[in-house]
Protein backbone atom coordinates (compact mmCIF):
# COMPACT_ATOMS: atom_id res chain seq x y z
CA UNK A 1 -8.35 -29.26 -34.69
CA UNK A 2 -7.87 -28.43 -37.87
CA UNK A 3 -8.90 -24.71 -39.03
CA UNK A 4 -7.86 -23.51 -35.29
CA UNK A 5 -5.43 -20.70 -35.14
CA UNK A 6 -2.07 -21.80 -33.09
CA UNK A 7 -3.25 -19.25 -29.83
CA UNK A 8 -6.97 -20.57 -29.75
CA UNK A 9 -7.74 -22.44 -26.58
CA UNK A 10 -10.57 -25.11 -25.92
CA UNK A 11 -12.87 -24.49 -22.95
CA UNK A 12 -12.61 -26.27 -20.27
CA UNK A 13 -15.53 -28.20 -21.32
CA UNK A 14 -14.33 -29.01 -24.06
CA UNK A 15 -11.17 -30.55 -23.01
CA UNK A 16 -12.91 -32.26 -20.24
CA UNK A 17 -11.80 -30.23 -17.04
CA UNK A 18 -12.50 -27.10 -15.42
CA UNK A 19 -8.96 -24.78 -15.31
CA UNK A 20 -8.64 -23.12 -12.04
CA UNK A 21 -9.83 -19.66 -11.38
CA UNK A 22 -7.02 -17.18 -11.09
CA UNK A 23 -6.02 -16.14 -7.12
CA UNK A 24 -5.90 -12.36 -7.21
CA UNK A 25 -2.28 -10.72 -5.30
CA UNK A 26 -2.75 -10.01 -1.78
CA UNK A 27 -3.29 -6.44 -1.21
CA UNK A 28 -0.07 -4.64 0.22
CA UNK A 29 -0.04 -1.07 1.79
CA UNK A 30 2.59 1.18 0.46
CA UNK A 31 5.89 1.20 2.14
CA UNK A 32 6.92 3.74 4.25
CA UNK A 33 9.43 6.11 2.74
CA UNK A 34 13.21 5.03 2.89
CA UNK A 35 14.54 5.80 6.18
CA UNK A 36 11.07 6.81 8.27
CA UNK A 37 10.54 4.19 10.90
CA UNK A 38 7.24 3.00 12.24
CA UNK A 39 7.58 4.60 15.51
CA UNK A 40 8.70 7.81 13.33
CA UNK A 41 5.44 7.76 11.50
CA UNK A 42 3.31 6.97 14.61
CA UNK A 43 4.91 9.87 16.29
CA UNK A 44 3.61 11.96 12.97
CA UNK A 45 0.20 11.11 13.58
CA UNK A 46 -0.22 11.59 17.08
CA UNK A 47 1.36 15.35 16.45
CA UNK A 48 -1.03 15.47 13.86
CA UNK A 49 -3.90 14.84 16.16
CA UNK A 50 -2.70 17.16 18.52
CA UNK A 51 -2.37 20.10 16.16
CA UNK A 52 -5.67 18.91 14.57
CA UNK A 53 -7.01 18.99 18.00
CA UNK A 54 -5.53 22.73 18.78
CA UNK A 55 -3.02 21.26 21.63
CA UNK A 56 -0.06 22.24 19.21
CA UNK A 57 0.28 25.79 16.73
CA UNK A 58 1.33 25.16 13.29
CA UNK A 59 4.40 26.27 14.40
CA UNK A 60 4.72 23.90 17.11
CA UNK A 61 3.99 20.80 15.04
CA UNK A 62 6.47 21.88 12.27
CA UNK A 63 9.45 21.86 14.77
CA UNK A 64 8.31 18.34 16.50
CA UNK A 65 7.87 16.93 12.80
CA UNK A 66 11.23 18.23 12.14
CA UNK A 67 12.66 16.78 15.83
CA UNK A 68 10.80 13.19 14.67
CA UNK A 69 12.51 13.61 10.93
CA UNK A 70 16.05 14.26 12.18
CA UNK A 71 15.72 17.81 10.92
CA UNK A 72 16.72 19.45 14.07
């Protein structure tokens, strides 16, 4: 192999074998924030829903997001 710098590879024809393909990383959601539990954020979104809905004010949904947050 002479004439071949030191961080050329061969193929993997030409050394005879096929290399693997590469296994891409599972795909993870983002983690909750510190402290905010599942049922916290599930809570969240079915306030949400309501408000988006027009069940609960603005002002309604800010003091049961603060309630689910430990704000109040």
């Amino acid at each position: 192999m002479a004439g071949k710098k030191m961080g050329d590879r061969n193929s993997g024809a030409e050394a005879g074998y096929d290399e693997p393909a590469a296994t891409p990383a599972p795909v993870q959601s983002a983690p909750a924030p510190s402290g905010i539990s599942d049922d916290s954020i599930a809570r969240l979104k079915q306030l949400a829903e309501l408000r988006d809905q027009g069940v609960l004010t603005d002002e309604e949904f800010n003091a049961e997001k603060q309630k689910v947050l430990g704000g109040a």
